[in-house]
PDB file of N, CA and C in Angstrom:
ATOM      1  N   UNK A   1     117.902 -12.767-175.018  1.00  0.00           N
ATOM      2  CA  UNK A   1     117.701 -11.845-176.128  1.00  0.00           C
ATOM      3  C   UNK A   1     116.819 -12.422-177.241  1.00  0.00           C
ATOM      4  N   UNK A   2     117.068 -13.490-177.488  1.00  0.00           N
ATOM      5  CA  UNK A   2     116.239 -14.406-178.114  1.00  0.00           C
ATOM      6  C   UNK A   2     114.326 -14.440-178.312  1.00  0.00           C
ATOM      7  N   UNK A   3     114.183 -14.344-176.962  1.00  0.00           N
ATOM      8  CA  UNK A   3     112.320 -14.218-176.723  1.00  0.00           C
ATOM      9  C   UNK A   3     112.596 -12.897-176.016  1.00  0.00           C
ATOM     10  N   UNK A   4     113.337 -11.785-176.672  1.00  0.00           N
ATOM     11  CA  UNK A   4     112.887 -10.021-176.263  1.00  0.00           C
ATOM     12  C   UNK A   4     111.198 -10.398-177.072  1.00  0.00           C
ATOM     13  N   UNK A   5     111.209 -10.059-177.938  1.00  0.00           N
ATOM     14  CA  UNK A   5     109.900  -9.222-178.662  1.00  0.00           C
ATOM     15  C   UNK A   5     108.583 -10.437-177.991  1.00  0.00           C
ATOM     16  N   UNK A   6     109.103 -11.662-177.365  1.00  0.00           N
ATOM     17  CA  UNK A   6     108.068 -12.792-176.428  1.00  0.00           C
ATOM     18  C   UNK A   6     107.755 -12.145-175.157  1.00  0.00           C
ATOM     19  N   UNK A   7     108.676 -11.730-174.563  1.00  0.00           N
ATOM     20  CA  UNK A   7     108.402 -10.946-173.469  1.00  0.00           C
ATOM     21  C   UNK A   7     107.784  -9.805-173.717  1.00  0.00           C
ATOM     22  N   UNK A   8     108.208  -8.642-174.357  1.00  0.00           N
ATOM     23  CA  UNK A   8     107.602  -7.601-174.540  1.00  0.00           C
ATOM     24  C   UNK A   8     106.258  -7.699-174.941  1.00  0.00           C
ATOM     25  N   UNK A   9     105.801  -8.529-175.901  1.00  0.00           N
ATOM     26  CA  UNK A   9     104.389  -8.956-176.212  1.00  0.00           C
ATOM     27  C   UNK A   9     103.334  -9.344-175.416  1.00  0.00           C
ATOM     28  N   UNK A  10     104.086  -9.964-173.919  1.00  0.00           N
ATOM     29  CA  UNK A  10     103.224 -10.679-173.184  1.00  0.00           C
ATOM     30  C   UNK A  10     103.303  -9.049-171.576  1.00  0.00           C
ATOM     31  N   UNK A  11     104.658  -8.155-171.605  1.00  0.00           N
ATOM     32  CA  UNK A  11     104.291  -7.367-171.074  1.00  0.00           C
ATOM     33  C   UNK A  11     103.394  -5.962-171.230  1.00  0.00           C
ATOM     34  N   UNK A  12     103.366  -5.888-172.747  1.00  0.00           N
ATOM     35  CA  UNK A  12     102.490  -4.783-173.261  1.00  0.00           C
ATOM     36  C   UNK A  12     101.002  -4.916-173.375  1.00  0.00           C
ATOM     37  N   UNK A  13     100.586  -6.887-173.328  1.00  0.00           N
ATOM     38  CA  UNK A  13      99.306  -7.307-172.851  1.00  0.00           C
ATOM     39  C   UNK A  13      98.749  -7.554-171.839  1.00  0.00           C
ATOM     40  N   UNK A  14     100.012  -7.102-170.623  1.00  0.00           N
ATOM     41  CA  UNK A  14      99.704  -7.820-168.895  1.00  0.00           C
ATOM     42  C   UNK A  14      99.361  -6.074-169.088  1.00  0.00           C
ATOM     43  N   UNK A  15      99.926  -5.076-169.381  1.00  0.00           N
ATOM     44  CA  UNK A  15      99.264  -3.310-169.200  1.00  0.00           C
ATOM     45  C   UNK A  15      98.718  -2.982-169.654  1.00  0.00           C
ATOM     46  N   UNK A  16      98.224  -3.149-171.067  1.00  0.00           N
ATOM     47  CA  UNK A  16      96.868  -3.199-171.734  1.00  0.00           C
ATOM     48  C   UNK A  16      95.432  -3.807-170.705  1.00  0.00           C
ATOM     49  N   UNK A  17      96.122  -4.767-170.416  1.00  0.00           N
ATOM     50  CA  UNK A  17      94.517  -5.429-169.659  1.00  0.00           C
ATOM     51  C   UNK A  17      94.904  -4.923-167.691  1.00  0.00           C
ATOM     52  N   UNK A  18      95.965  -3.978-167.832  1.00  0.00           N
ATOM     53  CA  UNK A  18      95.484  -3.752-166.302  1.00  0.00           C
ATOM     54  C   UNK A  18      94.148  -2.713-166.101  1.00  0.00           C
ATOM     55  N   UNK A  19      93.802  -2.160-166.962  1.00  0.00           N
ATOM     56  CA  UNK A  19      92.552  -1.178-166.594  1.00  0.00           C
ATOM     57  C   UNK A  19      91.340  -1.602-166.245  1.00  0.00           C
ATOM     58  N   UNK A  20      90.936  -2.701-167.011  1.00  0.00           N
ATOM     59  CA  UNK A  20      89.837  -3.265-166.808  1.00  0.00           C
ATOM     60  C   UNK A  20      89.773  -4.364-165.487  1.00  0.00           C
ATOM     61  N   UNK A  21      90.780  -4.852-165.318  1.00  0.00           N
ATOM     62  CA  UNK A  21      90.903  -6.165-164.059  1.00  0.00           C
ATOM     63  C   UNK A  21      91.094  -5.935-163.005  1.00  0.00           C
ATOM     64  N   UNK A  22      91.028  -4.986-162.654  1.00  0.00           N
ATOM     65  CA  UNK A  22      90.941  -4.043-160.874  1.00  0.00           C
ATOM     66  C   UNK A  22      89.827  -4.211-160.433  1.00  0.00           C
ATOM     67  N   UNK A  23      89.897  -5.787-159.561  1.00  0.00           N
ATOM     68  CA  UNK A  23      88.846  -5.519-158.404  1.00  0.00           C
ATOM     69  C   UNK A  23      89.063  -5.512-157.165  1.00  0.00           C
ATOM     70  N   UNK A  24      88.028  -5.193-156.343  1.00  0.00           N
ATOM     71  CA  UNK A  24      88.607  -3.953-155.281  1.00  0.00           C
ATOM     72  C   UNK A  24      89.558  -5.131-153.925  1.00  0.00           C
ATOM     73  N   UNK A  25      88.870  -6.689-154.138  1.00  0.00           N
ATOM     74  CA  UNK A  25      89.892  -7.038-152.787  1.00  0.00           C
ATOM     75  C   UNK A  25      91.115  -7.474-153.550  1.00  0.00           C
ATOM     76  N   UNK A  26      91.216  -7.413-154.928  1.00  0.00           N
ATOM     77  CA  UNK A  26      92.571  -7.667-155.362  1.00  0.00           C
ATOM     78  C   UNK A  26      93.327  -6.352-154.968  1.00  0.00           C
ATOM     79  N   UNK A  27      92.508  -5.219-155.309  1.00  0.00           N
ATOM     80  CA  UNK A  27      93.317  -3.818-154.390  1.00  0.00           C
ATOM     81  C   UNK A  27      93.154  -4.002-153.339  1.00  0.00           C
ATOM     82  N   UNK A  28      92.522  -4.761-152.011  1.00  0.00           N
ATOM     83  CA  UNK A  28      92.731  -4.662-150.786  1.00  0.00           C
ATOM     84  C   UNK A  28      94.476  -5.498-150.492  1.00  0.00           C
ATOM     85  N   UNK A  29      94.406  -6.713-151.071  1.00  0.00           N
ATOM     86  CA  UNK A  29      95.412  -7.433-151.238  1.00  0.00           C
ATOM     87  C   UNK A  29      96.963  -6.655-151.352  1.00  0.00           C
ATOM     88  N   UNK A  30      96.676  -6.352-152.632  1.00  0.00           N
ATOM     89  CA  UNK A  30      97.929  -5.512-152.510  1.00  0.00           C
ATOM     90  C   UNK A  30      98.430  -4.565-151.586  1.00  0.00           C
ATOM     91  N   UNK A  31      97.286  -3.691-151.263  1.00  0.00           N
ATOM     92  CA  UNK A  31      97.665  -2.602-150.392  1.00  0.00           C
ATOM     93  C   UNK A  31      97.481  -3.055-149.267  1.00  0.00           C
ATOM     94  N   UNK A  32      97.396  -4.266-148.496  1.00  0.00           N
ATOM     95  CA  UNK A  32      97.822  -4.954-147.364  1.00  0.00           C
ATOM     96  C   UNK A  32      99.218  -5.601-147.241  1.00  0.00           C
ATOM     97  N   UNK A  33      99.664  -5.993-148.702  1.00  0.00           N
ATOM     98  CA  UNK A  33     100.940  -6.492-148.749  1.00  0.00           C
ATOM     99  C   UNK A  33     102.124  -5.225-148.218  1.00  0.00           C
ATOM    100  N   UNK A  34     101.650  -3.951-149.675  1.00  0.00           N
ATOM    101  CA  UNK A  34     102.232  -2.863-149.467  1.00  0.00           C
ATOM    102  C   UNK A  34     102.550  -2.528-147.904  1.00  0.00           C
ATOM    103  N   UNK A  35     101.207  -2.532-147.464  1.00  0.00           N
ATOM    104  CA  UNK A  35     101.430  -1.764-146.160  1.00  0.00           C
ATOM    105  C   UNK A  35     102.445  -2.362-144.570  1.00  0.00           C
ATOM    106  N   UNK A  36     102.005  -3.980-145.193  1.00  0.00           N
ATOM    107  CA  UNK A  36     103.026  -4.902-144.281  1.00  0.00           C
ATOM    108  C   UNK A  36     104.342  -4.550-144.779  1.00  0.00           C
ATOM    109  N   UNK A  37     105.204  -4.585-145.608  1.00  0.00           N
ATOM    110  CA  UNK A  37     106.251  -4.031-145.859  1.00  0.00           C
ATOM    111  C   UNK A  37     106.595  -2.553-145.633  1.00  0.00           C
ATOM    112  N   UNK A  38     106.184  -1.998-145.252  1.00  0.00           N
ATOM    113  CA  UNK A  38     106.463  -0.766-144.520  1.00  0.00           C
ATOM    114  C   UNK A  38     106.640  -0.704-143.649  1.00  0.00           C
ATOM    115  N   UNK A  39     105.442  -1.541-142.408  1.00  0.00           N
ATOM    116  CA  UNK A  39     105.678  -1.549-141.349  1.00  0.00           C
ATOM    117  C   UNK A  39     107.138  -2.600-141.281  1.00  0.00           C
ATOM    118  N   UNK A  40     107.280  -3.531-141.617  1.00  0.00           N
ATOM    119  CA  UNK A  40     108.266  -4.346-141.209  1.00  0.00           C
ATOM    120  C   UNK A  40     109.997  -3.776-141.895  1.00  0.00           C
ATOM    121  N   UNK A  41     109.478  -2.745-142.911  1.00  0.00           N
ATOM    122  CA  UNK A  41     110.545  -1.842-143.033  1.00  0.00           C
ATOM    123  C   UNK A  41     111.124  -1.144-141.908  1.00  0.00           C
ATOM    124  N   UNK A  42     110.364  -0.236-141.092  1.00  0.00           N
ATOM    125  CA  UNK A  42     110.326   0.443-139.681  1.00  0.00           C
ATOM    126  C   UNK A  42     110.415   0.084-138.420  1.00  0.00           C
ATOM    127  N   UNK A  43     110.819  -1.535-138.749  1.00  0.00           N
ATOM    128  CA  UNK A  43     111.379  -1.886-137.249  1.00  0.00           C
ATOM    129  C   UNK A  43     112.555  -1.677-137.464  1.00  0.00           C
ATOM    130  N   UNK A  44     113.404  -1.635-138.096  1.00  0.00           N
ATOM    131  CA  UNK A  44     114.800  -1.471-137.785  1.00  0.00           C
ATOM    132  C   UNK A  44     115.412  -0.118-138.031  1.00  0.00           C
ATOM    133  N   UNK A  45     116.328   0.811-137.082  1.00  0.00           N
ATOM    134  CA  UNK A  45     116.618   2.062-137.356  1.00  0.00           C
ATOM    135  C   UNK A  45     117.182   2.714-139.298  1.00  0.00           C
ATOM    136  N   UNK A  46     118.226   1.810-139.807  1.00  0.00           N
ATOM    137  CA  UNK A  46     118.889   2.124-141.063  1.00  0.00           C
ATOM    138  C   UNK A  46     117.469   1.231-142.044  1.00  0.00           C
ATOM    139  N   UNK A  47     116.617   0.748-141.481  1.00  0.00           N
ATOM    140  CA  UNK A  47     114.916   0.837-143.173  1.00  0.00           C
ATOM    141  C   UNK A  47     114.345   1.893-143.403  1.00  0.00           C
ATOM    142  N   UNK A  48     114.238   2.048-141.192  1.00  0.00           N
ATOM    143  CA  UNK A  48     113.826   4.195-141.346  1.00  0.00           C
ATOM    144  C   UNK A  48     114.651   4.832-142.152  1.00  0.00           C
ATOM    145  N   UNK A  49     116.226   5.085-141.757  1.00  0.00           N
ATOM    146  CA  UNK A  49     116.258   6.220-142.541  1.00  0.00           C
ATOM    147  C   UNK A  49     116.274   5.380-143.978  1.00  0.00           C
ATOM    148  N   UNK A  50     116.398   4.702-144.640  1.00  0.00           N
ATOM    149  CA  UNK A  50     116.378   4.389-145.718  1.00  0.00           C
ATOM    150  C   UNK A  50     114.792   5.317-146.572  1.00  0.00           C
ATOM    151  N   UNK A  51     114.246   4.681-145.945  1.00  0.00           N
ATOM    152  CA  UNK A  51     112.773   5.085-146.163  1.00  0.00           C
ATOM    153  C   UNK A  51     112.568   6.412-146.288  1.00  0.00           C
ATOM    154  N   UNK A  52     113.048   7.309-145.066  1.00  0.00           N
ATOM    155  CA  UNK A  52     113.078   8.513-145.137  1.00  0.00           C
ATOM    156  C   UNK A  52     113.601   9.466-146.212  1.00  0.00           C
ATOM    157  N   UNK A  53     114.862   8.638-146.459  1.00  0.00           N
ATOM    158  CA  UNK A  53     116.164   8.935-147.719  1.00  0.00           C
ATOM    159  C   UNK A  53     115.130   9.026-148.627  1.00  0.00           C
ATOM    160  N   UNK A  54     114.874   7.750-149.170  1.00  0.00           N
ATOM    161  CA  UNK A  54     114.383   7.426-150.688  1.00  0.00           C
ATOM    162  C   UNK A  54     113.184   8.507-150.723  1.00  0.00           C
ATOM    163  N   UNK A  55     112.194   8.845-149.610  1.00  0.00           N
ATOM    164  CA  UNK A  55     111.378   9.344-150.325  1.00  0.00           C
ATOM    165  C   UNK A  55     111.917  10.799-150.091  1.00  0.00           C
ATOM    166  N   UNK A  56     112.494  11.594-149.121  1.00  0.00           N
ATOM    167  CA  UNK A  56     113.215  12.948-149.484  1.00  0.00           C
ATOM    168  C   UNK A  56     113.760  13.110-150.598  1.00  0.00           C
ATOM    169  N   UNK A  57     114.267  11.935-151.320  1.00  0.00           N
ATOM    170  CA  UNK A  57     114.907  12.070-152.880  1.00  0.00           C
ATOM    171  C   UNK A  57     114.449  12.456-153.546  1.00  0.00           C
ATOM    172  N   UNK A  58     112.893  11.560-153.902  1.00  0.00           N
ATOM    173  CA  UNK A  58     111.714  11.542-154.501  1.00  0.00           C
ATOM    174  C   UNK A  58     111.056  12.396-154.585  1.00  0.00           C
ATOM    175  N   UNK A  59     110.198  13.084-153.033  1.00  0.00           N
ATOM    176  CA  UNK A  59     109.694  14.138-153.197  1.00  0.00           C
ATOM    177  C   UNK A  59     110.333  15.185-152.480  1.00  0.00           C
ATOM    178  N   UNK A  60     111.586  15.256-151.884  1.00  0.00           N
ATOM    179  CA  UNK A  60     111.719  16.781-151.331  1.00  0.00           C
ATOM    180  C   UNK A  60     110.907  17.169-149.932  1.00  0.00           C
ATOM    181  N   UNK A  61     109.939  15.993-149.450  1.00  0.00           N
ATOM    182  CA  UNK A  61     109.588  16.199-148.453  1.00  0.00           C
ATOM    183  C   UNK A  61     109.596  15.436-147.484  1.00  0.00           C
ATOM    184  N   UNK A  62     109.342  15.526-146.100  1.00  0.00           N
ATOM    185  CA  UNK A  62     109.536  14.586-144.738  1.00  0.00           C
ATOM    186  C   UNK A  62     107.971  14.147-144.991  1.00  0.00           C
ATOM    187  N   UNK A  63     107.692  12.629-144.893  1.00  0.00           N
ATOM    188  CA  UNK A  63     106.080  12.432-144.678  1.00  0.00           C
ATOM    189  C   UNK A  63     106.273  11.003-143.140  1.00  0.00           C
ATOM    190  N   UNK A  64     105.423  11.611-142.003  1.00  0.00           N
ATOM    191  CA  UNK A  64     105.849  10.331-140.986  1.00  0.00           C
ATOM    192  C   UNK A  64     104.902   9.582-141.733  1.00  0.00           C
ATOM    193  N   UNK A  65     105.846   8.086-140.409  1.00  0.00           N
ATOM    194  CA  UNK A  65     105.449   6.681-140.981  1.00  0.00           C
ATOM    195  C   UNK A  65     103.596   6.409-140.722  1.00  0.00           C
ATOM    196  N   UNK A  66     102.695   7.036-139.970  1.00  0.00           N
ATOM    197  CA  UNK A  66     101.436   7.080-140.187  1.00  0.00           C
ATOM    198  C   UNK A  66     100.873   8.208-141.340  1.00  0.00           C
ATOM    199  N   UNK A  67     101.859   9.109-142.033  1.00  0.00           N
ATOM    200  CA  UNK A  67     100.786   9.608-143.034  1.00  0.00           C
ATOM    201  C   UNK A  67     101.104   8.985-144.421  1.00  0.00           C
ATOM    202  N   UNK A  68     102.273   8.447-144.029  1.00  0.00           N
ATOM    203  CA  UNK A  68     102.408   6.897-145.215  1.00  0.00           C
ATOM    204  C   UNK A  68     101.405   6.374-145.638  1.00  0.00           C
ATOM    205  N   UNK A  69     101.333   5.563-144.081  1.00  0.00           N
ATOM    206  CA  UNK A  69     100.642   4.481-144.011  1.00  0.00           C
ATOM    207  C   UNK A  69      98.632   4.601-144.437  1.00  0.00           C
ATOM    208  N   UNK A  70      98.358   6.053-143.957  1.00  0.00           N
ATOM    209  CA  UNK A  70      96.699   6.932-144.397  1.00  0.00           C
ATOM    210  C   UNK A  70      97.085   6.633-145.903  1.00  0.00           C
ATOM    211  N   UNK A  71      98.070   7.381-146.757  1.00  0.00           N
ATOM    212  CA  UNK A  71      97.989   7.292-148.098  1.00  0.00           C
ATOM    213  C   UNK A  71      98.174   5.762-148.748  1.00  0.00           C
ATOM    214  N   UNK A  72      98.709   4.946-148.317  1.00  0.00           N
ATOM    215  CA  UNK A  72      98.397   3.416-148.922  1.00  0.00           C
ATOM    216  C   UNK A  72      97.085   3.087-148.599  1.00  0.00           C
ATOM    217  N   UNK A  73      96.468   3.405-147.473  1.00  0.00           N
ATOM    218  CA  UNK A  73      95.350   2.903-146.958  1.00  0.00           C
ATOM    219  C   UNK A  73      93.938   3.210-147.892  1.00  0.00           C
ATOM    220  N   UNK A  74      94.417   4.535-148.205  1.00  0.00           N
ATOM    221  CA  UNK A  74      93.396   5.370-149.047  1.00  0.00           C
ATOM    222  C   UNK A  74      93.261   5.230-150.570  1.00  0.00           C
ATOM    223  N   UNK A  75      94.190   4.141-151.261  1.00  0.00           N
ATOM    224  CA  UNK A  75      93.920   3.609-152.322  1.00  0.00           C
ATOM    225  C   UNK A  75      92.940   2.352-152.520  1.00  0.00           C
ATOM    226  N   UNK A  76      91.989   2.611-153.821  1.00  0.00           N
ATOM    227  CA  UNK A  76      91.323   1.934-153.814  1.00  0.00           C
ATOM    228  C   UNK A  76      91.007   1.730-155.434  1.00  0.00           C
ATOM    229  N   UNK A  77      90.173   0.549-156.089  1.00  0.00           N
ATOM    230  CA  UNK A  77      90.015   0.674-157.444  1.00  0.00           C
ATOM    231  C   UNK A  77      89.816   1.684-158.190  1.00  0.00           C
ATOM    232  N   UNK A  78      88.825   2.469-157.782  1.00  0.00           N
ATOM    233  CA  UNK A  78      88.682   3.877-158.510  1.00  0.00           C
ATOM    234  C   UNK A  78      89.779   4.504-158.127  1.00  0.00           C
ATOM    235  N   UNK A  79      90.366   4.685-157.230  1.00  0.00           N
ATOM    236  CA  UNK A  79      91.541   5.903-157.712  1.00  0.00           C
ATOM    237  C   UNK A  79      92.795   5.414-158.440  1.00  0.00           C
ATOM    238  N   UNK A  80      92.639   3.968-158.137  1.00  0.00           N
ATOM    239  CA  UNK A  80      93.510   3.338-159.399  1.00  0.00           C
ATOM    240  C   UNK A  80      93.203   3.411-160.799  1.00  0.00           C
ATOM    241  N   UNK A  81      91.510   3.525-160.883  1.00  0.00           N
ATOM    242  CA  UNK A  81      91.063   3.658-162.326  1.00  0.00           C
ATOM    243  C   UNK A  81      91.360   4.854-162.981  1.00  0.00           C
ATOM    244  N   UNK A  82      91.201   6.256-161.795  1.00  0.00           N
ATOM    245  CA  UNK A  82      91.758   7.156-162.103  1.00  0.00           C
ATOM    246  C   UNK A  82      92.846   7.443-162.902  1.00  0.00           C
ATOM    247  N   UNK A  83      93.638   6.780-161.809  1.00  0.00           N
ATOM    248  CA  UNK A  83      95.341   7.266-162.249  1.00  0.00           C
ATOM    249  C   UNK A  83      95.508   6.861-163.784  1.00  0.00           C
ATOM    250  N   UNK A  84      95.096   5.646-164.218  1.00  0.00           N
ATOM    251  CA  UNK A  84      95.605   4.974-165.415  1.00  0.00           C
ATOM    252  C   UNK A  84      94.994   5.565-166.137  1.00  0.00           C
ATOM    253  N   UNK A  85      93.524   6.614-165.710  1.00  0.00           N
ATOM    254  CA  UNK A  85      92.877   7.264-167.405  1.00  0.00           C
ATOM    255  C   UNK A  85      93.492   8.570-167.092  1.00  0.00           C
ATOM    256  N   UNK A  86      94.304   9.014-166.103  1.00  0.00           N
ATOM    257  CA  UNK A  86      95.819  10.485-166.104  1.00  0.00           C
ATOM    258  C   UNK A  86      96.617   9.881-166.976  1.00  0.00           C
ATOM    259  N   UNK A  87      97.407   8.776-166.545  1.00  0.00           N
ATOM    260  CA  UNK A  87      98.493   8.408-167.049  1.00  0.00           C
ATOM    261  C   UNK A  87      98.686   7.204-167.588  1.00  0.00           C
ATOM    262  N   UNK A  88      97.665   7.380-168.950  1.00  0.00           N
ATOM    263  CA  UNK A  88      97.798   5.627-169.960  1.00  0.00           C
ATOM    264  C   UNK A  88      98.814   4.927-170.099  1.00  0.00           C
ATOM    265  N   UNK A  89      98.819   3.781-169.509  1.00  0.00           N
ATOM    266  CA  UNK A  89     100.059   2.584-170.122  1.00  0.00           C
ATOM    267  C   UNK A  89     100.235   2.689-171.421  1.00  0.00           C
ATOM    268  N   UNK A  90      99.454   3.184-172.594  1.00  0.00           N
ATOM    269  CA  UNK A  90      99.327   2.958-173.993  1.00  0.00           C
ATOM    270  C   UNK A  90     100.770   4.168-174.108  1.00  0.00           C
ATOM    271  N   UNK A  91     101.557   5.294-173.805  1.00  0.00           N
ATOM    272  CA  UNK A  91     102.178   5.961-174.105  1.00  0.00           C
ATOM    273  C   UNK A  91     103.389   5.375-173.526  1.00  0.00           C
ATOM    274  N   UNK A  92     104.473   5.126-174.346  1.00  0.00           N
ATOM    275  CA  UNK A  92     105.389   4.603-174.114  1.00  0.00           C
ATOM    276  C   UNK A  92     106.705   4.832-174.242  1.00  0.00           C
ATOM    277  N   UNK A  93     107.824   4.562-173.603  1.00  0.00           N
ATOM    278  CA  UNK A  93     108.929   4.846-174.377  1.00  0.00           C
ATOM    279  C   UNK A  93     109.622   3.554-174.219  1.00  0.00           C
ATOM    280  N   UNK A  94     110.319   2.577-175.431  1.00  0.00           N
ATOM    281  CA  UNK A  94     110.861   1.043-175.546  1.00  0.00           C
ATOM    282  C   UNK A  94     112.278   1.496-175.408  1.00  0.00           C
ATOM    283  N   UNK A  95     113.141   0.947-174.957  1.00  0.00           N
ATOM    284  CA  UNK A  95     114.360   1.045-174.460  1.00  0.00           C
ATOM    285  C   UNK A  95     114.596  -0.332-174.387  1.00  0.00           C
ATOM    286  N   UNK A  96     115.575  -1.199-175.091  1.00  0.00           N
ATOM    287  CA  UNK A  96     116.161  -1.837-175.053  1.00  0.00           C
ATOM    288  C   UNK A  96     117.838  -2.324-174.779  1.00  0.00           C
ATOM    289  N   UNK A  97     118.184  -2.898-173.751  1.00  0.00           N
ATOM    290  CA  UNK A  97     120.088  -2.718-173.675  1.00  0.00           C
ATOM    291  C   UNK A  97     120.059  -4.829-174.293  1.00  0.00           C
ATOM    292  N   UNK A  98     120.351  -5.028-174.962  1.00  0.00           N
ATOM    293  CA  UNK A  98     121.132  -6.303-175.427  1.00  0.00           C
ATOM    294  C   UNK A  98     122.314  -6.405-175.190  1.00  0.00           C
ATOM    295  N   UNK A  99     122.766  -7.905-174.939  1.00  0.00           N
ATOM    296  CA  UNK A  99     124.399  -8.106-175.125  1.00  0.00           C
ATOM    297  C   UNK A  99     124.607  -7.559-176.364  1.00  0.00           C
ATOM    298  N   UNK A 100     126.241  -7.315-176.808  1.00  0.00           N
ATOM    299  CA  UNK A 100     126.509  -7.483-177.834  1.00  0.00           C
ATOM    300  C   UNK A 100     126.605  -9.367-178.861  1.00  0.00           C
ATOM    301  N   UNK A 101     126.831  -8.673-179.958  1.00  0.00           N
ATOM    302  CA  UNK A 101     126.451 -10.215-180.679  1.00  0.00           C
ATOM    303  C   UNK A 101     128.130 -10.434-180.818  1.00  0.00           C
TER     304      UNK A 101
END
């Protein structure tokens, strides 16, 4: 509780500077990581339905494990640049839970 406002300072400057620092094999990177964890989600029957669960929760719809896998594939810096000038990190809501003192 001590270094809250240390942390928060250093996380409101790691999302401030994500717009500009997107380059594209650092997005290949990720969305190779992403995509290995999916697949290695889907070897076992209860990751499927897990997988299946979480995202029927989410969106209300069935998507198979290859039109997943097209939509991770199909991200790239610009549509990441996109998203963040839809939906600015700069708008926020701070929520804090502390111990009590």
């Amino acid at each position: 509780p001590d270094k809250a406002d240390r942390v928060e300072s250093i996380l409101f400057e790691t999302l401030d500077g994500a717009t500009g620092d997107l380059a594209d094999d650092e997005v290949e990177r990720a969305r190779n990581k992403i995509a290995m964890d999916l697949m290695l989600l889907q070897e076992r029957p209860s990751g499927r339905m897990l997988a299946l669960g979480g995202n029927w929760l989410a969106t209300g719809e069935y998507r198979p494990f290859e039109d997943e896998l097209a939509r991770i594939e199909a991200v790239n810096a610009d549509s990441l640049h996109a998203m963040i000038d839809a939906y600015p990190f700069s708008e926020r809501a701070i929520v804090r839970l502390t111990p009590r003192s």
